[in-house]
Protein backbone atom coordinates (compact mmCIF):
# COMPACT_ATOMS: atom_id res chain seq x y z
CA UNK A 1 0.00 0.00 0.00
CA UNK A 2 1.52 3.21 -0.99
CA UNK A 3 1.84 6.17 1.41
CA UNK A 4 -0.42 9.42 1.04
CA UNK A 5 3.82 10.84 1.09
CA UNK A 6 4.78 8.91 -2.23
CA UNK A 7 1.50 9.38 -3.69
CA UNK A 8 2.45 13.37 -3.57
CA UNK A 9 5.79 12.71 -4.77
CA UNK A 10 4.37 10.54 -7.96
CA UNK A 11 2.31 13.80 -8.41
CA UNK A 12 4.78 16.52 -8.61
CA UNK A 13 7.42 14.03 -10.66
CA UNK A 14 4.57 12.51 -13.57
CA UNK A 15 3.33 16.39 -13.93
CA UNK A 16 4.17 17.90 -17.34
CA UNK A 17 6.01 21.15 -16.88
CA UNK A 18 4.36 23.88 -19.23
CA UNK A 19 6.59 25.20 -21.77
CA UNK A 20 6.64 29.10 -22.11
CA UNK A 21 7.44 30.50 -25.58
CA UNK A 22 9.68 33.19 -26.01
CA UNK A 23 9.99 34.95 -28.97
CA UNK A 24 13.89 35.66 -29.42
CA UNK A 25 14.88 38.94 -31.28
CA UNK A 26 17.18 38.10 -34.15
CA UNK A 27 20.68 39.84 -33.44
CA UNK A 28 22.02 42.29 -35.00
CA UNK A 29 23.72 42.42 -38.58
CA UNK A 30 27.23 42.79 -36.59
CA UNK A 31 26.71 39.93 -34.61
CA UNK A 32 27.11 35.85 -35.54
CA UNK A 33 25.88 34.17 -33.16
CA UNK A 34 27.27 30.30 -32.36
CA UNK A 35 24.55 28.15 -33.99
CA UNK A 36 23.46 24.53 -32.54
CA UNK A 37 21.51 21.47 -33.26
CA UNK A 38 19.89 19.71 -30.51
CA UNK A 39 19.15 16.38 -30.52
CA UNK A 40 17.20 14.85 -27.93
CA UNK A 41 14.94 17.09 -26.57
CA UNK A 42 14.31 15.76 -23.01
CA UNK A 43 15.64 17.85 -19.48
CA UNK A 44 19.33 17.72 -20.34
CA UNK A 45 18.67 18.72 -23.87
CA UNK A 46 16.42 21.43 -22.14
CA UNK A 47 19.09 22.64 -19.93
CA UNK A 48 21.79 23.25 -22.27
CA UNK A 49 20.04 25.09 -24.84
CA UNK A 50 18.25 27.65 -22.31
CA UNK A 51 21.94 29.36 -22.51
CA UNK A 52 20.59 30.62 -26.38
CA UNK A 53 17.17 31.88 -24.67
CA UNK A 54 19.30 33.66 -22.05
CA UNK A 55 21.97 34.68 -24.26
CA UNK A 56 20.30 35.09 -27.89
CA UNK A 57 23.21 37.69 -29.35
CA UNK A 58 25.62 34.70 -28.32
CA UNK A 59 23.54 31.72 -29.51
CA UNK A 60 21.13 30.24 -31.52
CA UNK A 61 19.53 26.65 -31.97
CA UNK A 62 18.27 25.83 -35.30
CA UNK A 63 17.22 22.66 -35.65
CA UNK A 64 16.28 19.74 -33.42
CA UNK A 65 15.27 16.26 -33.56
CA UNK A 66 12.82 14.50 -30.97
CA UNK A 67 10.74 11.42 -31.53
CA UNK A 68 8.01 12.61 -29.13
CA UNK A 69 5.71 14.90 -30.75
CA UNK A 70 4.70 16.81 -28.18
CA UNK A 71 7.95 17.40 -26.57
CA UNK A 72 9.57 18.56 -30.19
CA UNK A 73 6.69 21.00 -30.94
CA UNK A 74 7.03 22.94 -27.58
CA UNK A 75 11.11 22.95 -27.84
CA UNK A 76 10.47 24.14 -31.71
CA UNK A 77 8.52 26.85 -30.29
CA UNK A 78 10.23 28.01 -27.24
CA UNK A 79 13.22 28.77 -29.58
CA UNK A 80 11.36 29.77 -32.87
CA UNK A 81 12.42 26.92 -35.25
CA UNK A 82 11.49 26.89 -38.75
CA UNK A 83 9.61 23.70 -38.99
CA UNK A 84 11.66 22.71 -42.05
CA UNK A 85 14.70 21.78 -39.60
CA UNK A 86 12.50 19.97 -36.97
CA UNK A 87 12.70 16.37 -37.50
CA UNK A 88 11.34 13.57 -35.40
CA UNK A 89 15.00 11.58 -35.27
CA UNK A 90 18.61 12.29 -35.86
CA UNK A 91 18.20 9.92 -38.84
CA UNK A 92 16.38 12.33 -40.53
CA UNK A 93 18.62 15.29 -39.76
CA UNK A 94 21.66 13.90 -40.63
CA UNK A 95 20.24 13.17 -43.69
CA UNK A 96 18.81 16.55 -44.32
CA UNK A 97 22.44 18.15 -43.19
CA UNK A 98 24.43 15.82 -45.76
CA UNK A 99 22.39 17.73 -48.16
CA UNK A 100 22.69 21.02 -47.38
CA UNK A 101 26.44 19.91 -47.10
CA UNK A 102 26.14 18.32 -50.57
CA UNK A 103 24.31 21.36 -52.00
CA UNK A 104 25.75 24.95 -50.90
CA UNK A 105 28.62 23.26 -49.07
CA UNK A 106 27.88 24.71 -45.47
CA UNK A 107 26.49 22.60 -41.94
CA UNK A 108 23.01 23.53 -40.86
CA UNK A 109 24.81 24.99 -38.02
CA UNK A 110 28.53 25.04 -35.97
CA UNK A 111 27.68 22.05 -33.38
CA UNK A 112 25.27 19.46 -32.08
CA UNK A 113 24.51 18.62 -29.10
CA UNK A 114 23.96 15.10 -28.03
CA UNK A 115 21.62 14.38 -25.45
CA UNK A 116 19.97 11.50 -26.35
CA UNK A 117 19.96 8.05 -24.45
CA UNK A 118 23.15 6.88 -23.38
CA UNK A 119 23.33 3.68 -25.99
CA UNK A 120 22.93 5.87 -28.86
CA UNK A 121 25.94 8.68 -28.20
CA UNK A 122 28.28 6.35 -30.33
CA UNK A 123 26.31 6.46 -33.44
CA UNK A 124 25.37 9.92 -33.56
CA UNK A 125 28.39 11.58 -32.18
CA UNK A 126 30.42 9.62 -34.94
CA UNK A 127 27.73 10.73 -37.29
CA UNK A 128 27.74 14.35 -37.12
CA UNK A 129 31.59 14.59 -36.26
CA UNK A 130 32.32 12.87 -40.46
CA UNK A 131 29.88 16.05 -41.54
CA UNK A 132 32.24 18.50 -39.36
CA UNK A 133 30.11 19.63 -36.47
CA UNK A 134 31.76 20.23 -32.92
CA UNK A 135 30.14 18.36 -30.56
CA UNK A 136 28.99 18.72 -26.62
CA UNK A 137 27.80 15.30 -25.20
CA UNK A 138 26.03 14.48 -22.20
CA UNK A 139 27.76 12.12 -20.01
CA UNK A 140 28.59 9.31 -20.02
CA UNK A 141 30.71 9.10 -23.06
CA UNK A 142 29.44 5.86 -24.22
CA UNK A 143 28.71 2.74 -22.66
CA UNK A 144 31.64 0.36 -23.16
CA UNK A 145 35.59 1.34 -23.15
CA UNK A 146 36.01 0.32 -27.17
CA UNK A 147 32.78 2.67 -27.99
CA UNK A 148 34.80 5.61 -26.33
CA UNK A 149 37.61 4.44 -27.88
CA UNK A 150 36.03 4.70 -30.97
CA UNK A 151 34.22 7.91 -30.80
CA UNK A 152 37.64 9.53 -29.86
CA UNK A 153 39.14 8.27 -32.58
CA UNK A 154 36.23 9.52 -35.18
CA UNK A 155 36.56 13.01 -33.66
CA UNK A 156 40.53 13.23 -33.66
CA UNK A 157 39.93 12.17 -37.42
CA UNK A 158 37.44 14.72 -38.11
CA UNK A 159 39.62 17.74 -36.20
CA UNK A 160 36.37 19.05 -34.84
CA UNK A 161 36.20 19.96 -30.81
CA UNK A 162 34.48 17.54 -28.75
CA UNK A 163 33.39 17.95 -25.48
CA UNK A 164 31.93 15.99 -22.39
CA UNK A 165 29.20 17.43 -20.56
CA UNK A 166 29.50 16.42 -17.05
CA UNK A 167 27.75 18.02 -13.97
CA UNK A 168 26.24 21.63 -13.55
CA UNK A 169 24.05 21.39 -16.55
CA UNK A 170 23.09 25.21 -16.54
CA UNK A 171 27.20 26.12 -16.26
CA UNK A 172 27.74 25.00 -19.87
CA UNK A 173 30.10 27.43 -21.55
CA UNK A 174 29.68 26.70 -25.82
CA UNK A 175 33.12 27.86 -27.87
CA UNK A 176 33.97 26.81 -31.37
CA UNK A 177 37.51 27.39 -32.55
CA UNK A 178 39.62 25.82 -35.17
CA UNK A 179 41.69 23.64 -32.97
CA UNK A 180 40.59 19.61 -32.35
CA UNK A 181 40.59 18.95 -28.86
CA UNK A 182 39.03 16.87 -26.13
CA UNK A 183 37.70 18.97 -22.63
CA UNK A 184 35.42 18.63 -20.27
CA UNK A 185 33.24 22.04 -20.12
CA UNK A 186 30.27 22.16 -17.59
CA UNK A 187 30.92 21.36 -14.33
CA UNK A 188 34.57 23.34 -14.25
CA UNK A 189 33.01 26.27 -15.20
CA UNK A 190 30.55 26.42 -12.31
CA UNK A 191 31.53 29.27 -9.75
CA UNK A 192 32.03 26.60 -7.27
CA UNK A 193 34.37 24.90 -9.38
CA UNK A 194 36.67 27.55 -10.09
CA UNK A 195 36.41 29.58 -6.81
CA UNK A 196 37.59 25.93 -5.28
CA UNK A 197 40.59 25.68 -7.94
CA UNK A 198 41.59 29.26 -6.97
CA UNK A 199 42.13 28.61 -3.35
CA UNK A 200 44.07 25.25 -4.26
CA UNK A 201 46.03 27.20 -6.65
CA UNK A 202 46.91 29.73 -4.41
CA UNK A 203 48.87 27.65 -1.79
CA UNK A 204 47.00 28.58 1.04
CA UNK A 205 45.58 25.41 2.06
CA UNK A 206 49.53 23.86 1.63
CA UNK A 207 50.29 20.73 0.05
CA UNK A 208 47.18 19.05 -1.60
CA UNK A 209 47.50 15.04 -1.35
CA UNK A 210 43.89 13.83 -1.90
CA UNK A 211 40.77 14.65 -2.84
CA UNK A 212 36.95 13.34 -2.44
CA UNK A 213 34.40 14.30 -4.48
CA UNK A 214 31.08 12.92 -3.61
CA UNK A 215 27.83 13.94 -5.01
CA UNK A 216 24.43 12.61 -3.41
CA UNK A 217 21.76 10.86 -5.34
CA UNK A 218 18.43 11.27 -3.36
CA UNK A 219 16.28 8.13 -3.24
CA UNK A 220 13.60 9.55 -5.42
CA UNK A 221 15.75 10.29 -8.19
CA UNK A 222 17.50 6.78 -8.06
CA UNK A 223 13.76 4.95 -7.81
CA UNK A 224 13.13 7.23 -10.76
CA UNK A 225 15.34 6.95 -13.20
CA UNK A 226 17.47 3.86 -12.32
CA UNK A 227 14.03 1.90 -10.97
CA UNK A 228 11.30 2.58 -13.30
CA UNK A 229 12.99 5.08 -15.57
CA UNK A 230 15.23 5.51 -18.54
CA UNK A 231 18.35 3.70 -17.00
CA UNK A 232 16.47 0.66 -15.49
CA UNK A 233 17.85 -1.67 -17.79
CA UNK A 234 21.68 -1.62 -18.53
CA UNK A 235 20.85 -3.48 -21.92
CA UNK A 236 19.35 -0.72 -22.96
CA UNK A 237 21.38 2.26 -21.42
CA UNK A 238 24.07 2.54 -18.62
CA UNK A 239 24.74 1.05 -15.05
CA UNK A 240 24.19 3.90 -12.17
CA UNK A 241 27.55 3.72 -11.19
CA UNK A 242 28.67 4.51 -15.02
CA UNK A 243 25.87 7.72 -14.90
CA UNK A 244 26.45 8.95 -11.76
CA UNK A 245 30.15 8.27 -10.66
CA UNK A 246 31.96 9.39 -13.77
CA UNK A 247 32.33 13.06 -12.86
């Protein structure tokens, strides 16, 4: 028998969250902003991309692909996408961007962002990477050592920047240059993050010989996501200790 407690909690994590739709200014002629794709529209794809609503001189997501309907429509308009680049799977997309690519010789925009299910990061970060787009992923990289192994090598070969996002979703920090390289953006941005690497730095704590970094996953969002959720089955995605330890 379930408690009148978890029967409130079931209520406030099944409710859909209303999407409000902001109508972004285009910048101005001086300005080019960076340009994303987004695929996988769900909270971490959500969380990323409200840096273009909050920052819409510095950029700009163009195109996404989401198989749920609903969820792709209200992400389509919350950042005013022309419908022709909204696609219902990165299938399609890719497709669509190799010919654009094919036909005026350009990307449909500077990076992608991959925030799909964990089993899937391989394929499409390998993908997009041949057609030249820098990449963010959410963690984890991938779900077995060789797949890493693999999607570093496909990146290296590309020369495009490729990035793991791991942590403070919300701290993400976006920068294309020409340089191939592998870093780790998100969390060492955070204030805490770098405030905490400026005292170290500065030698006032002495000698540092060891470090713990711990980070608390509450019993409601392990029952949610690793019980009856997305990761419940490692067949189909990744272990908790693979999710949630590889900071």
């Amino acid at each position: 028998m379930s408690s009148k407690f978890s029967k409130s909690l079931w209520r406030k994590t099944s409710k859909p969250k209303e999407e409000q739709i902001v109508h972004i200014p285009p910048p101005p002629p001086d300005i080019d902003p960076v340009t994303l794709v987004v695929i996988g529209c769900g909270d971490r794809g959500k969380i990323y991309s409200e840096y273009a609503v909050d920052n819409p001189y510095d950029c700009k997501v163009v195109s996404i692909a989401e198989p749920r309907a609903k969820t792709r429509q209200a992400f389509a308009q919350r950042h005013s996408i022309d419908q022709s680049l909204v696609f219902a799977n990165w299938e399609e997309l890719l497709a669509a961007s190799e010919e654009v690519i094919n036909t005026i010789g350009k990307r449909l925009a500077d990076a992608v962002l991959v925030t799909v299910q964990d089993h899937l990061h391989l394929a499409v970060a390998t993908a997009f990477a041949k057609q030249g787009y820098h990449i963010l992923c959410e963690k984890p990289m991938a779900t077995t050592v060789d797949a890493c192994i693999e999607m570093a090598e496909a990146v290296k070969e590309a020369g495009v920047i490729f990035a793991m996002g791991h942590g403070e979703a919300h701290s993400s920090v976006i920068t294309a240059t020409s340089d191939s390289r592998l870093c780790l953006p998100v969390m060492r941005y955070s204030p805490y993050t770098q405030e905490i690497r400026a005292i170290i730095s500065s030698g006032s704590l002495g000698e540092l010989v060891n470090a713990v970094h711990v980070e608390p996953v509450g019993y409601y969002h392990f029952a949610h996501s690793f019980v009856r959720g997305n990761w419940r089955n490692e067949r189909e995605s990744s272990f908790s200790l693979l999710t949630k330890c590889c900071q």
